[in-house]
Protein backbone atom coordinates (compact mmCIF):
# COMPACT_ATOMS: atom_id res chain seq x y z
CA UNK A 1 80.14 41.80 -141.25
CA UNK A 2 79.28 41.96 -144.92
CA UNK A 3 81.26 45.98 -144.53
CA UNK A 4 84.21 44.22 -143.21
CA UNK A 5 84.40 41.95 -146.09
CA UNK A 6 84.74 45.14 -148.35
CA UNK A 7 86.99 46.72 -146.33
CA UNK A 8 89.22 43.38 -146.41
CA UNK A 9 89.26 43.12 -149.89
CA UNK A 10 89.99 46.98 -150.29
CA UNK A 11 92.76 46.87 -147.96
CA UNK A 12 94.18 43.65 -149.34
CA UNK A 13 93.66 44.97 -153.41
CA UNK A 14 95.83 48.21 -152.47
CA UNK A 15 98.43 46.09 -150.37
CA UNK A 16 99.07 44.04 -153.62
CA UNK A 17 98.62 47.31 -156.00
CA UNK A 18 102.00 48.06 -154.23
CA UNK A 19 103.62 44.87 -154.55
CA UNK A 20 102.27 45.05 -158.84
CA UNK A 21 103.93 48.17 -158.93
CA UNK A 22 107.17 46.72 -158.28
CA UNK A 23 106.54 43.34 -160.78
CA UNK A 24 105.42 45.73 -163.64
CA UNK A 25 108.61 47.95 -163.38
CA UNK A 26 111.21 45.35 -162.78
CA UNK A 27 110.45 42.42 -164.50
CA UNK A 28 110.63 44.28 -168.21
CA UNK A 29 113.48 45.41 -167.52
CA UNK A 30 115.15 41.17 -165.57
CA UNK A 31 115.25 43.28 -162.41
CA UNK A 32 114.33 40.49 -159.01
CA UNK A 33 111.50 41.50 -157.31
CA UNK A 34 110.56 38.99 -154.75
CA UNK A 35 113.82 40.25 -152.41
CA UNK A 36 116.04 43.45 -152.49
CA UNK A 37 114.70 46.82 -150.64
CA UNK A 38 112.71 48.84 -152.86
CA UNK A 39 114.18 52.10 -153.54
CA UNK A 40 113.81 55.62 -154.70
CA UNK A 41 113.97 55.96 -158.82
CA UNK A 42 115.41 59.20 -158.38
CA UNK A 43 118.11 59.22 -155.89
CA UNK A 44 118.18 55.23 -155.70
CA UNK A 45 117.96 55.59 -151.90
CA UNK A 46 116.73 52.45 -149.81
CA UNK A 47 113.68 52.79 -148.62
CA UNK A 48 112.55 52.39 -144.66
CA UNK A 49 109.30 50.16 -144.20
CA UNK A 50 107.17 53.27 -143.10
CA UNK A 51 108.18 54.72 -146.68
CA UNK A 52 106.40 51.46 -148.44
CA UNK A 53 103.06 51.97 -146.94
CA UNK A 54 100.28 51.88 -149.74
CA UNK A 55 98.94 55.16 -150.77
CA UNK A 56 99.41 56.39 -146.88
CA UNK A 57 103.11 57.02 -147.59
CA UNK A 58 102.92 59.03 -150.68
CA UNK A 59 99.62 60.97 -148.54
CA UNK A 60 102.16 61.73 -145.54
CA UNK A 61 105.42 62.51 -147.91
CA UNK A 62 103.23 65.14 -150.02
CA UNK A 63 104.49 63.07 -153.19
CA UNK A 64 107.83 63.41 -152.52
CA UNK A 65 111.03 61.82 -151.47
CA UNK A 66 112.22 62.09 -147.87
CA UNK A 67 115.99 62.44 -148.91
CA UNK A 68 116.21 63.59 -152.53
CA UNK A 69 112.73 65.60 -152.68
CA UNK A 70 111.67 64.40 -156.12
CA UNK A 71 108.23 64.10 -156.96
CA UNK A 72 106.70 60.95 -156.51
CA UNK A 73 104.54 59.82 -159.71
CA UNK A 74 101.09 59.53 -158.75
CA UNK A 75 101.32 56.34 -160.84
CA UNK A 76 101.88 54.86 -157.52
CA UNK A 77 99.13 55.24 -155.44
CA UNK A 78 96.52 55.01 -158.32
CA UNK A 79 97.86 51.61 -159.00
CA UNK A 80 97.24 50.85 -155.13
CA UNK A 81 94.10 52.31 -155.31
CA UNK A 82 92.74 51.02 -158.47
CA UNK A 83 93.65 47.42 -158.01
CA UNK A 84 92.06 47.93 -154.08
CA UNK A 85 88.93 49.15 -156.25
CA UNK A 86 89.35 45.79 -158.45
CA UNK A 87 89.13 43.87 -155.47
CA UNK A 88 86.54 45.22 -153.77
CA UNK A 89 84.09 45.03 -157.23
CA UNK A 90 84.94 41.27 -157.25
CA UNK A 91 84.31 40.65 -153.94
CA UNK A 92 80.95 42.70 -154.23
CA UNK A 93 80.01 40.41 -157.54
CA UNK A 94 81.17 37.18 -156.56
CA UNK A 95 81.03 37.31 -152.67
CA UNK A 96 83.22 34.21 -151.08
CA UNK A 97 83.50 31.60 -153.83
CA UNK A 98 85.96 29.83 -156.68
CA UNK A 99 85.18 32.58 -158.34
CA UNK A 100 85.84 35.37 -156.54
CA UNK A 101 89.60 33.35 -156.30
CA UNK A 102 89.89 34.14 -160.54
CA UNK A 103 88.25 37.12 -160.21
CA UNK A 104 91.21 38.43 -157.92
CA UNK A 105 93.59 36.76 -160.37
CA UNK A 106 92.31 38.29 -163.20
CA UNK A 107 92.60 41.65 -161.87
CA UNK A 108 95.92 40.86 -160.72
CA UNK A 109 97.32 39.63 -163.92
CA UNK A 110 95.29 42.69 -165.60
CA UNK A 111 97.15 45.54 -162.85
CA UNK A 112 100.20 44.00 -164.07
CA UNK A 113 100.24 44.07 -167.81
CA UNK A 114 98.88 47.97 -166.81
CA UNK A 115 101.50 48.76 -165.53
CA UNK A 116 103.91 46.73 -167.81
CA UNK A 117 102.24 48.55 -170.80
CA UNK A 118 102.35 52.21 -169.90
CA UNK A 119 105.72 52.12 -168.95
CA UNK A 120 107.14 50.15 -171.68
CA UNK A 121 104.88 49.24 -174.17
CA UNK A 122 105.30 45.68 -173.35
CA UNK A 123 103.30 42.80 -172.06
CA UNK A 124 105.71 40.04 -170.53
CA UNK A 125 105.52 36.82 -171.94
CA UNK A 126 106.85 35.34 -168.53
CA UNK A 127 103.57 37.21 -166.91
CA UNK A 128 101.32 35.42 -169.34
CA UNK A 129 102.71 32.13 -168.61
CA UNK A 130 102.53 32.25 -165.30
CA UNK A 131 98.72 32.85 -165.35
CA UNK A 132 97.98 30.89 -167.81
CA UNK A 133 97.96 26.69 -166.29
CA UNK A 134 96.48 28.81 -163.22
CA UNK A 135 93.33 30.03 -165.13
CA UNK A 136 93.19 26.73 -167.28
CA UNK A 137 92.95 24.55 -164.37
CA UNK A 138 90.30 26.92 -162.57
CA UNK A 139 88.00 26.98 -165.07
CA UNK A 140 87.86 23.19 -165.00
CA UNK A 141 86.97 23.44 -161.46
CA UNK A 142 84.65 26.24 -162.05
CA UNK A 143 83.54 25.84 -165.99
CA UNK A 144 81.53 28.37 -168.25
CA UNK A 145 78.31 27.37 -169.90
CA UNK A 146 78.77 25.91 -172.54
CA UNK A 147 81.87 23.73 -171.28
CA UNK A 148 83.67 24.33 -174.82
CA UNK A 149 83.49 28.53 -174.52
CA UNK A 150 86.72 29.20 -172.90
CA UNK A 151 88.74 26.90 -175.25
CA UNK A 152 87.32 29.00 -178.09
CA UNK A 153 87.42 32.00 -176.39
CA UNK A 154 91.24 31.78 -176.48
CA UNK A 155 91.29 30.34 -179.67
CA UNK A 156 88.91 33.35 -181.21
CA UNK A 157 90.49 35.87 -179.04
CA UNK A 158 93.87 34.66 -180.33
CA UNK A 159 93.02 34.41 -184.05
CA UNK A 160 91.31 37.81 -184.19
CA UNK A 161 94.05 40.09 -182.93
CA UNK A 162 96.47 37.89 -185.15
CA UNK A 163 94.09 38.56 -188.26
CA UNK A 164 94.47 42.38 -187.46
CA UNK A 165 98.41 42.26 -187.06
CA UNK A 166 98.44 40.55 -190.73
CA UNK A 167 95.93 42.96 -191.82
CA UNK A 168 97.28 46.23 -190.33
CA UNK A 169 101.01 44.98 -190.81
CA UNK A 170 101.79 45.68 -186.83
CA UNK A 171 98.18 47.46 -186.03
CA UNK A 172 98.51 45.02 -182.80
CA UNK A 173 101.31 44.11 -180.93
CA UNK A 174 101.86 40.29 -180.34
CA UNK A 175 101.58 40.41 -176.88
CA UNK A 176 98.34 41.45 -177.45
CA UNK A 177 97.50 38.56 -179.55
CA UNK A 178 98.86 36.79 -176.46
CA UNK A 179 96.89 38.33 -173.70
CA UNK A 180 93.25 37.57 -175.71
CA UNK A 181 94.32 33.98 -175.63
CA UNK A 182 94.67 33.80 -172.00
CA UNK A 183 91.76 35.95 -171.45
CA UNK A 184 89.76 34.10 -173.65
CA UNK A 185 89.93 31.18 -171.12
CA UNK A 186 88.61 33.21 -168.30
CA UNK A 187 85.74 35.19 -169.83
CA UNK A 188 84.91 32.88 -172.63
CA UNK A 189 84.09 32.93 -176.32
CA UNK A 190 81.00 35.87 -175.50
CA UNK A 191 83.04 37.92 -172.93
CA UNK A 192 86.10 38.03 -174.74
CA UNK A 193 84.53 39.55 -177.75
CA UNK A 194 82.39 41.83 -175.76
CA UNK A 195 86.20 43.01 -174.38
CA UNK A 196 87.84 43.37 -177.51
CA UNK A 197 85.03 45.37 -178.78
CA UNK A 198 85.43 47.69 -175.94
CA UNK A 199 88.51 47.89 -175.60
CA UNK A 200 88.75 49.19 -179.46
CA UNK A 201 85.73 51.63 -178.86
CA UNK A 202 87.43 52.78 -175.52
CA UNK A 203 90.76 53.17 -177.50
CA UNK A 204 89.28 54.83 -180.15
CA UNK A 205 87.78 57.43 -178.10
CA UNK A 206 90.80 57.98 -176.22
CA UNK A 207 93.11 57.88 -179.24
CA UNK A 208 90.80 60.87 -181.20
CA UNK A 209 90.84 63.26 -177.56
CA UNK A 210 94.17 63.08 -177.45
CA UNK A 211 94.82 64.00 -181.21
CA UNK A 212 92.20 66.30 -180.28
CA UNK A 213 94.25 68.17 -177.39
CA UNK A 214 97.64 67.03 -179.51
CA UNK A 215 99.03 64.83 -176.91
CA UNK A 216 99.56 62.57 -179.25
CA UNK A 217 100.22 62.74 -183.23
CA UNK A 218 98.84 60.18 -185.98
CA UNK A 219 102.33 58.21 -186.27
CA UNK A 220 102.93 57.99 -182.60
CA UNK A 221 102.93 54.31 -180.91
CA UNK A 222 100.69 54.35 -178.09
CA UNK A 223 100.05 51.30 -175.57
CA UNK A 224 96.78 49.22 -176.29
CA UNK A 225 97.07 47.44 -172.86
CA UNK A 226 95.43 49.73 -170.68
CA UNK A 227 92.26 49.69 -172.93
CA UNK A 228 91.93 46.23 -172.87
CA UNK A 229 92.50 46.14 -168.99
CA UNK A 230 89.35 48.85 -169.00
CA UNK A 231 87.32 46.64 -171.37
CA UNK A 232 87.79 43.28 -169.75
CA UNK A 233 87.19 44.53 -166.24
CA UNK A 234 83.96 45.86 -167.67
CA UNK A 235 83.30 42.42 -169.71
CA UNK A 236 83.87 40.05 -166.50
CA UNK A 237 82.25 42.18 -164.39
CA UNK A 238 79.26 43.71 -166.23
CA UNK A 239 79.29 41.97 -169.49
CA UNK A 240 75.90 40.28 -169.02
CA UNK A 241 74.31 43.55 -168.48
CA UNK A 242 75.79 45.44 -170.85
CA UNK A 243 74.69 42.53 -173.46
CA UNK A 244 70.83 43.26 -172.24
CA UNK A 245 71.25 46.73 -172.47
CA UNK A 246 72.41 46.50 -175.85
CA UNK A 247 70.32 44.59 -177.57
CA UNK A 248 67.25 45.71 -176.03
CA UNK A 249 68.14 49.09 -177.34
CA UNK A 250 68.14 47.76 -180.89
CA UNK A 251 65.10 45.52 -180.57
């Protein structure tokens, strides 16, 4: 039973990797998403239901379009497949309870500003709003130890991107700033440092291979988002043991 329960969550983290696809590309841009066919971006063709089927379709289609024969971005199906990945991970840490329910939410909100960010450099304020009453009134239901940390997680997480912005004159984006508030309410004053330091050591990494291989050049605008997505899946999820493996390395 417990194998079905991963295979659920899989299946049910891909199925809404499809439907975060469409929410990151059209709500940037004030496009509806919740009716209208979904279409083709290259030939704007309408697509059939057995054309929408996560990751199978693009797998059966050879990553291409049935009428115009355009490449597909893989994009697509990683999305599916990374937020069915998300799912299952949250599932496997928090099994069936409240928290599994912002765990899921997390990673939704997280897929989102992913895909948001990498396409145009832009995390919705309309996305963080929506999540936001939902994650303040779970963690009253299910609160972090001590009761106070997620108020001063977003507070902290807030203040130090904003710090950096004045600092840097534009270092950080505001939306940014914005995101660390509202995850600051889910991980927590700890958790939401530990993800902001990981997301800058991740993006530092990143930034210097690319500069590396000249992808990139020093004056070039690159998103931040999908580095904090990496280092807050890694704080909610395996932030305690990273912590212990830390400082028991230094002690």
């Amino acid at each position: 039973m417990e194998y079905l329960g991963y295979l659920y969550f899989f299946i049910l983290g891909i199925i809404f990797g499809s439907f975060f696809n469409v929410v990151g590309l059209r709500l940037p841009i004030n496009q509806n998403f919740t009716y209208g066919r979904s279409y083709c971006p290259s030939c704007n063709h309408a697509l059939a239901w057995y054309e929408l089927i996560p990751v199978l379709s693009y797998v059966f289609q050879l990553g291409k379009c049935r009428y115009c024969e355009n490449k597909i971005s893989t994009v697509y199906p990683m999305i599916e497949l990374f937020t069915g990945l998300l799912f299952l991970l949250c599932f496997i840490k928090y099994g069936l309870s409240i928290e599994l329910i912002i765990g899921l939410l997390l990673m939704s909100l997280l897929v989102i500003i992913f895909v948001t960010d990498i396409n145009y450099m832009l995390i919705p304020n309309k996305v963080l709003l929506f999540f936001l009453p939902i994650f303040s009134v779970l963690r009253i239901i299910v609160p972090l130890d001590p009761w106070w940390s997620p108020i001063a997680g977003a507070i902290i997480g807030f203040g130090i991107v904003a710090v950096i912005i004045l600092v840097s004159r534009g270092g950080m984006g505001a939306g940014d700033m914005k995101l660390f508030a509202v995850l600051g309410i889910v991980l927590g004053l700890k958790m939401v440092l530990l993800a902001f330091f990981l997301s800058c050591v991740i993006g530092a990494i990143v930034g210097i291979c690319l500069l590396i291989i000249k992808r990139i050049n020093r004056k070039q605008a690159v998103p931040f988002g999908p580095y904090i997505v990496i280092g807050t899946v890694l704080a909610y999820l395996y932030g305690d043991s990273i912590l212990e493996w830390y400082f028991s390395t230094i002690l």
